[in-house]
C-alpha atoms as a PDB file:
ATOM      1  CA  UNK A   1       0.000   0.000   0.000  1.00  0.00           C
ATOM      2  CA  UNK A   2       1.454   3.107  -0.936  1.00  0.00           C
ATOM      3  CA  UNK A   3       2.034   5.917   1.930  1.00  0.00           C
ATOM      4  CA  UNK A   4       1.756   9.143   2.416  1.00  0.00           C
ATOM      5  CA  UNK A   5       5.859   9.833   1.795  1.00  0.00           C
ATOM      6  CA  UNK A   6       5.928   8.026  -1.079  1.00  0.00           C
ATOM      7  CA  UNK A   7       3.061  10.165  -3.378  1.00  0.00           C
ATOM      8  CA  UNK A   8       3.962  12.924  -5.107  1.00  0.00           C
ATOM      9  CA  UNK A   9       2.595  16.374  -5.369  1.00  0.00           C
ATOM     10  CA  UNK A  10       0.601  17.428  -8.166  1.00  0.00           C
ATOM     11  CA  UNK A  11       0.228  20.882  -9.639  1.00  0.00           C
ATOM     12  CA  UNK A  12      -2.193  23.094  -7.252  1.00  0.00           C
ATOM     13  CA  UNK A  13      -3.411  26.097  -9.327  1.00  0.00           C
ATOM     14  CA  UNK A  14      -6.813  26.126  -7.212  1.00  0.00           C
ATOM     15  CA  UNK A  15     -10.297  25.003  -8.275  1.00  0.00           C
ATOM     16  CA  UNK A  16      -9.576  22.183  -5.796  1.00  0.00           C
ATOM     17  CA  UNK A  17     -11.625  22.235  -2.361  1.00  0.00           C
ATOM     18  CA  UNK A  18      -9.405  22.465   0.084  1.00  0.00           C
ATOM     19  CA  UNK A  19      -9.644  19.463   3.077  1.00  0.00           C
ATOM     20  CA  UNK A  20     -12.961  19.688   5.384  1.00  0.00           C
ATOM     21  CA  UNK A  21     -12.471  19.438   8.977  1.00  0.00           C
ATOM     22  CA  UNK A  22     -13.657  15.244   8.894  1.00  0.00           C
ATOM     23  CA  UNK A  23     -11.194  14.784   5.928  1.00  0.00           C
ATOM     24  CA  UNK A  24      -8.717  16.505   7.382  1.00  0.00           C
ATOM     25  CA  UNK A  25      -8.802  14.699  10.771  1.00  0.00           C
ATOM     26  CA  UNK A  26      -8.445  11.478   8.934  1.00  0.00           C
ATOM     27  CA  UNK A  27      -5.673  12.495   6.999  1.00  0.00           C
ATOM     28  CA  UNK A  28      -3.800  13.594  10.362  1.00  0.00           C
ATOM     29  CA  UNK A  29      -3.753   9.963  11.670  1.00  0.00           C
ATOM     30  CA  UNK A  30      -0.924   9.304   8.951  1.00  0.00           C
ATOM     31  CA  UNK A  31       0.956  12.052   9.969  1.00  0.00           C
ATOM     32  CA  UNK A  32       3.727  11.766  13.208  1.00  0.00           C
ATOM     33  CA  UNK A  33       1.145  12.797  15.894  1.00  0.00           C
ATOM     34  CA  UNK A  34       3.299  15.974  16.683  1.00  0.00           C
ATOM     35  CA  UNK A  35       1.210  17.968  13.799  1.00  0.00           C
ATOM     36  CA  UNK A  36      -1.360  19.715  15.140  1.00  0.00           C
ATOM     37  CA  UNK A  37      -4.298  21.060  12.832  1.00  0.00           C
ATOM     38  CA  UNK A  38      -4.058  24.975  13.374  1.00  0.00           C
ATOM     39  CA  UNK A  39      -6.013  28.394  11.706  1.00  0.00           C
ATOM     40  CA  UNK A  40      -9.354  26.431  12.022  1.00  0.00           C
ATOM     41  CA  UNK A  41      -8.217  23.496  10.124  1.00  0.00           C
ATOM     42  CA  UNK A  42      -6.597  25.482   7.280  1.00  0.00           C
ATOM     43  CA  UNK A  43      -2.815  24.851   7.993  1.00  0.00           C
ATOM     44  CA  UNK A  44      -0.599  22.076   9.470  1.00  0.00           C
ATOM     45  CA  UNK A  45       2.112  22.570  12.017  1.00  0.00           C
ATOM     46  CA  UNK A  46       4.987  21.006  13.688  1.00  0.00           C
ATOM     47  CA  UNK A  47       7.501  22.163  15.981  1.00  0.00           C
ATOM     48  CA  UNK A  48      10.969  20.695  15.855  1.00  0.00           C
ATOM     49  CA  UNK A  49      13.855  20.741  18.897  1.00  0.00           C
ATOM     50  CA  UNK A  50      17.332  19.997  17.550  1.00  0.00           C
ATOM     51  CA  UNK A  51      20.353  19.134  19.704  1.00  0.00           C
ATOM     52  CA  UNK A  52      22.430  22.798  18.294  1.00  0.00           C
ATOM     53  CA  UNK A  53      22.138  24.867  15.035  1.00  0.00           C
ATOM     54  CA  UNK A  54      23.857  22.342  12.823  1.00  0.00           C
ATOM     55  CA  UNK A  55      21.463  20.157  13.150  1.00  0.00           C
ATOM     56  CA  UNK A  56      18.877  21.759  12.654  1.00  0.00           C
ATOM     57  CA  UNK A  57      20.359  23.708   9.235  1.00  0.00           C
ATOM     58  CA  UNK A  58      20.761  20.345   8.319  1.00  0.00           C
ATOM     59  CA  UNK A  59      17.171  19.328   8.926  1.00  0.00           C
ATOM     60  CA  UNK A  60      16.430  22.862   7.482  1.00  0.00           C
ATOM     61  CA  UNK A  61      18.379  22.370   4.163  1.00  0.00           C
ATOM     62  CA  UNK A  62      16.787  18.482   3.651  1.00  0.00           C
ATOM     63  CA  UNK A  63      13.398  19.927   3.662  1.00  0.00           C
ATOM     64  CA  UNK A  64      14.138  22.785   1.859  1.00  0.00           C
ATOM     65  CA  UNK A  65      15.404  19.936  -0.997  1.00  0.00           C
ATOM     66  CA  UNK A  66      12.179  18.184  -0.480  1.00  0.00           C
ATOM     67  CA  UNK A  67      10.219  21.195  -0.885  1.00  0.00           C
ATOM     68  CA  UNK A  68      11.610  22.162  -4.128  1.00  0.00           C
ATOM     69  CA  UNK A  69      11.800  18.537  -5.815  1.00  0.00           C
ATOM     70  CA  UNK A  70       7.842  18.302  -4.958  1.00  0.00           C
ATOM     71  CA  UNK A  71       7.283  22.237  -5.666  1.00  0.00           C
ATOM     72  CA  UNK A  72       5.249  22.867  -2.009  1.00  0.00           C
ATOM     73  CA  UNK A  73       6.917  24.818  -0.303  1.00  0.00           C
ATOM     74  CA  UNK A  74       6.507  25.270   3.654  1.00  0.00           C
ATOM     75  CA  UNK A  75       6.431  28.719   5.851  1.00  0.00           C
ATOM     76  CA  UNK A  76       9.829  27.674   8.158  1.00  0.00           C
ATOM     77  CA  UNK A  77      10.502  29.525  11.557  1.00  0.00           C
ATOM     78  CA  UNK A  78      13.993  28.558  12.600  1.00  0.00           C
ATOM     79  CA  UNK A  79      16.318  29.208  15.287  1.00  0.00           C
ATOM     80  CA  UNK A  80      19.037  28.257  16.942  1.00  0.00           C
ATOM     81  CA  UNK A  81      17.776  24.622  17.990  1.00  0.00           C
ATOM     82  CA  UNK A  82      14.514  24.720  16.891  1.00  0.00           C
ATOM     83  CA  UNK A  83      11.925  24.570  13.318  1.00  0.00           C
ATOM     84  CA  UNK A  84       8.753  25.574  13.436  1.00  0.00           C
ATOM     85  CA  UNK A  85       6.905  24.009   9.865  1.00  0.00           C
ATOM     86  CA  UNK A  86       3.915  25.312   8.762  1.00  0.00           C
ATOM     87  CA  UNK A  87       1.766  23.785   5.572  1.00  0.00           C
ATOM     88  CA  UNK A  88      -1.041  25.393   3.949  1.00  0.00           C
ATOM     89  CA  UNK A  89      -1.870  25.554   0.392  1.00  0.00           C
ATOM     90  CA  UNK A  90      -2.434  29.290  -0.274  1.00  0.00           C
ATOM     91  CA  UNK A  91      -4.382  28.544  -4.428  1.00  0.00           C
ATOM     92  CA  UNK A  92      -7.047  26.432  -2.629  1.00  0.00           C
ATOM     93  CA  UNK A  93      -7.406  28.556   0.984  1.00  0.00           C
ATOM     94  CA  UNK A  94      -6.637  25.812   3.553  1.00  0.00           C
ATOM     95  CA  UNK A  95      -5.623  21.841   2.800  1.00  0.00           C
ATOM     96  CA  UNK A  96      -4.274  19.869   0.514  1.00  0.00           C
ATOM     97  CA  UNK A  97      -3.564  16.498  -0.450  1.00  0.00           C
ATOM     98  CA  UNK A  98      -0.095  18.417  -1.154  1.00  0.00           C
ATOM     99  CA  UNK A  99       0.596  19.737   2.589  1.00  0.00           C
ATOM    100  CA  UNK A 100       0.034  16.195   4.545  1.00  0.00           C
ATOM    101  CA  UNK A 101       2.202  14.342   1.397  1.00  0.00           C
ATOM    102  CA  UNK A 102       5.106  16.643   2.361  1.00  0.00           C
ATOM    103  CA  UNK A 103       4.590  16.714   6.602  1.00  0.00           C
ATOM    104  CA  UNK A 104       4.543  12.917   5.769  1.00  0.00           C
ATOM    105  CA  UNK A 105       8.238  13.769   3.803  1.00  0.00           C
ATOM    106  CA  UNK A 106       9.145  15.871   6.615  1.00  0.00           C
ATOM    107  CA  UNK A 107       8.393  13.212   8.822  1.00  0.00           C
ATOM    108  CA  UNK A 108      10.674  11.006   7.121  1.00  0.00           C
ATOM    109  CA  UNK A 109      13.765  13.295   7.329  1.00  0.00           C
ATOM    110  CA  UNK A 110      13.332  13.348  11.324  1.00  0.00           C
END
């Protein structure tokens, strides 16, 4: 059965309904249960703790690779030890099949 991590995104240009509130629930139980639904269910977040700041560039610069070979690209908050990751897909106002396919990628790189 295939998972999350290994889909692919496909082209969001809108004209897609974004994720209801049941769907979206159901699509969280695949994700690590650190993601929390946030911005009444139109947005995914994480927060990360790293060890020290090379870490988490590292962690930083895998998802950024991620991001850019699937072409969804997250809202990143970083600091010294710490990445905050927020997904929402801004063309259909809310969630995407797009933003739990790359949490699930994110997930991976953990």
């Amino acid at each position: 059965m295939e998972t999350l991590k290994d889909r692919k995104c496909a082209p969001c240009e809108g004209g897609v309904r974004p994720h209801d509130s049941t769907s979206a629930a159901g699509m969280m139980k695949l994700l690590h249960p650190d993601w929390r639904l946030v911005e009444d269910g139109k947005a995914l977040r994480r927060d990360l703790k790293f060890a020290d700041f090379w870490r988490t560039m590292s962690f930083v610069n895998a998802l950024a690779h991620v991001a850019n070979t699937e072409d969804h690209h997250p809202d990143l908050e970083i600091g010294y030890n710490y990445c905050r990751i927020r997904f929402s897909t801004h063309a259909v106002g809310g969630l995407s099949d797009n933003d739990f396919i790359c949490a699930a990628k994110a997930d991976g790189l953990v």
